[in-house]
Structures are given as C-alpha cells and as structure tokens.
Protein backbone atom coordinates (compact mmCIF):
# COMPACT_ATOMS: atom_id res chain seq x y z
CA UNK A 1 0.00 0.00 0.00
CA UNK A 2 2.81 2.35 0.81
CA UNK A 3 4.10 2.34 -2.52
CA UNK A 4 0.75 2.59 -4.24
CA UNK A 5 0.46 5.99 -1.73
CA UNK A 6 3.40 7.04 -2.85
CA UNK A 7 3.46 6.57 -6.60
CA UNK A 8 0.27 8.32 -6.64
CA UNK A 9 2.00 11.13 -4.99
CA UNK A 10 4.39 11.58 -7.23
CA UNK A 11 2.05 11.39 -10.64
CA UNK A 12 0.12 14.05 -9.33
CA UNK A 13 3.02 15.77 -8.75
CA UNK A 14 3.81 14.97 -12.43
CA UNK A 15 0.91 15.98 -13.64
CA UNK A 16 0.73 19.37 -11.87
CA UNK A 17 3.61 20.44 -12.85
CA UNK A 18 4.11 18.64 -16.85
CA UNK A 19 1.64 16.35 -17.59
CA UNK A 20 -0.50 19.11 -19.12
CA UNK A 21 2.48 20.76 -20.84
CA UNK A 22 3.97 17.10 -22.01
CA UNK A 23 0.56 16.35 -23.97
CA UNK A 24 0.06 19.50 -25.10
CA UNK A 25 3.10 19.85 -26.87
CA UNK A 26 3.52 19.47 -30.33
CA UNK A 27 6.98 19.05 -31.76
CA UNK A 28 8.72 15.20 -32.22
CA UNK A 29 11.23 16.77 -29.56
CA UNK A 30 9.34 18.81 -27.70
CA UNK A 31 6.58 16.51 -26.37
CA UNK A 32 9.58 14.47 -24.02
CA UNK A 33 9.70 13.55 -20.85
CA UNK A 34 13.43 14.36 -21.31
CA UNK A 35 12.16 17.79 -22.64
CA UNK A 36 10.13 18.45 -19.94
CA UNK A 37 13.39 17.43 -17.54
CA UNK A 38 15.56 19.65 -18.93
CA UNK A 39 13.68 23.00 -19.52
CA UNK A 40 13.47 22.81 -16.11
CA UNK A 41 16.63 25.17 -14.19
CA UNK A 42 18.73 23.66 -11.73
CA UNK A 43 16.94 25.42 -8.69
CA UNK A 44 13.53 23.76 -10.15
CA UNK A 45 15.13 20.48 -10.60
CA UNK A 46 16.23 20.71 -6.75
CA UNK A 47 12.38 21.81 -6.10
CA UNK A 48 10.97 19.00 -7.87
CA UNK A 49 12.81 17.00 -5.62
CA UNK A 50 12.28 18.74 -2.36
CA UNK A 51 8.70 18.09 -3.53
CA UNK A 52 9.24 14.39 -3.55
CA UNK A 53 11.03 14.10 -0.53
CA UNK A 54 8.25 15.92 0.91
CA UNK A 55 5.73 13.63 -0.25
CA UNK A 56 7.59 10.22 1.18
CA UNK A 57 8.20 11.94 4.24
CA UNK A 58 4.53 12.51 4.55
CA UNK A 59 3.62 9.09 3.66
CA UNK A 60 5.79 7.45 5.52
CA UNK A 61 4.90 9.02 8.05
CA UNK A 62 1.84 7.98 8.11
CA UNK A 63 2.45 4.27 7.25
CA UNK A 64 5.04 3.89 10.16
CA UNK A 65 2.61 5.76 12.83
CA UNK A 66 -0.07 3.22 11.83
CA UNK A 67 1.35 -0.07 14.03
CA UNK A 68 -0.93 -0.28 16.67
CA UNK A 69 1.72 -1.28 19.78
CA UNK A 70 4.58 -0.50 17.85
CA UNK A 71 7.72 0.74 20.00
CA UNK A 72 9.19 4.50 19.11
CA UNK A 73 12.12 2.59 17.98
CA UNK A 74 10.27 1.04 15.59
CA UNK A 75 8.24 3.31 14.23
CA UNK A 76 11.68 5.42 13.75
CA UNK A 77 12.95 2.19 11.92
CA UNK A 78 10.29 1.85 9.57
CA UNK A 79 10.30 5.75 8.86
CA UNK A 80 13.85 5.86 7.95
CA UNK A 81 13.54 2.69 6.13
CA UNK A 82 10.55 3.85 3.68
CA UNK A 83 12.02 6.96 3.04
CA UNK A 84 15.52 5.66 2.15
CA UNK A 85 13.82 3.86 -0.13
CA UNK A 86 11.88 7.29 -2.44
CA UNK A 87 14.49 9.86 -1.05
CA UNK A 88 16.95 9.54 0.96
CA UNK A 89 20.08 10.72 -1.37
CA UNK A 90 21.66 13.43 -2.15
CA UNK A 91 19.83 15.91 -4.17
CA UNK A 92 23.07 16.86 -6.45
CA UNK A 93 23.60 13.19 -7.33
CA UNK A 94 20.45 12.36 -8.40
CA UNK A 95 20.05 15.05 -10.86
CA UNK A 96 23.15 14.29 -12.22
CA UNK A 97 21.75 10.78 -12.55
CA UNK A 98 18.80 11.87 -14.41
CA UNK A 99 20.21 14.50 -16.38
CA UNK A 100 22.43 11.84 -18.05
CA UNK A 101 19.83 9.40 -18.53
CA UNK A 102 17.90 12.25 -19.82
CA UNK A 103 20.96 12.76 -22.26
CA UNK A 104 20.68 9.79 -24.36
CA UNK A 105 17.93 10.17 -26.83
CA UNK A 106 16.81 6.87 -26.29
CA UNK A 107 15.56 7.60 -22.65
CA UNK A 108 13.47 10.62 -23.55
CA UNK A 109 10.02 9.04 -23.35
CA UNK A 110 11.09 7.53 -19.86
CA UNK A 111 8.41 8.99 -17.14
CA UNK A 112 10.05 11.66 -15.23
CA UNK A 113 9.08 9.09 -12.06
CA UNK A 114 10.87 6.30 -13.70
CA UNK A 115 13.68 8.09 -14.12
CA UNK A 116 14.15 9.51 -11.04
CA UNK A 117 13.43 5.84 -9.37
CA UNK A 118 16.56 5.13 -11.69
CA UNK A 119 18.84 8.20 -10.87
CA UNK A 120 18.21 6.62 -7.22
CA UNK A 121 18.69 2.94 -8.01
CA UNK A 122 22.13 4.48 -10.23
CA UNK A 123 23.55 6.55 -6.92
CA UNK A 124 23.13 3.50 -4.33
CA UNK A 125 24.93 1.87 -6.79
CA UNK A 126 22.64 -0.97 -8.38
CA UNK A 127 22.16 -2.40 -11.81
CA UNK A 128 19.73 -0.47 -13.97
CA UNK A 129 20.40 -1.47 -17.25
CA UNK A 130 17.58 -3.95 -17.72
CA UNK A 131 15.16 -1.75 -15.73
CA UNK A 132 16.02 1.58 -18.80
CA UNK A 133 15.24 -1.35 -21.45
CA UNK A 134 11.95 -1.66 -19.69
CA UNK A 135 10.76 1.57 -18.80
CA UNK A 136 12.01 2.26 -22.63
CA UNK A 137 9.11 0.28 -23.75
CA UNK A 138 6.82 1.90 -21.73
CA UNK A 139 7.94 4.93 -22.59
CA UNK A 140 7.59 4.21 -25.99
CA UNK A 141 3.77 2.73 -25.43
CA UNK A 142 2.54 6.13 -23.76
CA UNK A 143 4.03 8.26 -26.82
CA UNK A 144 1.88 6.06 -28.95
CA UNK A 145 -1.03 6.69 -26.81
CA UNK A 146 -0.47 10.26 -27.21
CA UNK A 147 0.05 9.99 -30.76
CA UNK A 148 -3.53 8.19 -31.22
CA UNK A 149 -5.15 10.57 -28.48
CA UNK A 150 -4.04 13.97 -30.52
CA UNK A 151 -5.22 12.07 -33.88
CA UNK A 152 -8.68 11.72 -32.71
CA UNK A 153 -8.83 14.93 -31.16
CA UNK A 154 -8.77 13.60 -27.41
C-alpha cells in the first residue's frame, strides 16, 4: 500500500507540474519527458525534488505511525527505512543521474518518475540497465497513446 500511496503522490506531482504541458506539446522533440526534464533550471530540478522528498516523508509518516503497539524505535525504523527507499540521497547526485539518462535520446520518453526511481537505483549503486530497457518500452507505449489521443482529437 505504501508504494501505491506514494506513486500516486508523485504522478500528481507529475501531472501538476508537466503532464498538461507534455501532452500538449507538439513538436517530435518537444513533447519528451526528457524535454520536460531539462527546460526545467537547476533550482527547479532541486524543487521538484524537495517536492518528492516531501511527499515520502509525509507518507511514511503515516504508514510507520499506523502499528498499533509498535515501540518509538520502531516506528523510527520503519520511517527511515521507507524513506531511504523514495528519497533519501543526495539531491546533487540524483540530478546528475537523471540529467544523463535524460541525455541519451533513447531515454526521452522515460516517465520523469521512472527516471528519477533510476537516478536513485544508479547513486546507491545498483544495476539499472535492464530496468532503462523496460521503462524504454513503456515509454515508448505512452508516446503512442499520445500519438492516437491527438489524432482523434482527445
């Protein structure tokens, strides 16, 4: 449930602040997730992920205050633990990490969430490579969507 919470979180996040701008846009290059990364500045970049870390704090929060008879050490346990997990890195690093999987061309249709799950997988030092071919794909499968939605008129 946590994660459901906090994936939701972050696509409205997404949403807020691109989604309307990433299907409105009309240019081959323009209409990126990629695009949408890096038009923003470096202080909005930070932002956007102030915004995140904001988000899994309050979540977790929440999901490690929930344990009915849980000891303080616990809950403090399970707090750090969730948010290690959706933030807990260093801010400069992980835009670095997405602004060079941003750079290849082949990652631009990669959801700004996916990537930034990556940038974090990519600074604690595990394998991504499999994961990029994947959320390739499904990058790939929403710019058809938005193809089809623009050429009916959606």
């Amino acid at each position: 449930m946590s994660k459901k919470a906090l994936l939701l979180a972050v696509l409205f996040v997404f949403v807020i602040f691109r989604g309307p701008a990433l299907a409105a846009a009309p240019a081959a290059g323009t209409g990126t997730f990629a695009h949408a990364w890096t038009s923003y500045t470096e202080k909005e970049k930070h932002a956007f992920l102030f915004g995140l870390a904001t988000a899994a704090r309050a979540i977790c929060s929440d999901l490690s205050s929930f344990q009915k008879d849980a000891k303080p050490q616990d809950v403090e346990n399970r707090f750090r633990d969730c948010f290690n997990t959706y933030a807990g890195m260093d801010p400069d690093r992980v835009v670095a990490a997405m602004n060079a999987l941003y750079a290849d061309s082949k990652n631009a249709m990669i959801p700004i969430d996916g990537a930034y799950r990556i940038a974090l997988m990519q600074v604690r030092g595990d394998k991504v490579d499999e994961i990029i071919v994947q959320s390739r794909k499904y990058g790939e499968g929403l710019k058809k969507q938005l193809e089809q939605q623009r050429k009916s008129g959606q």
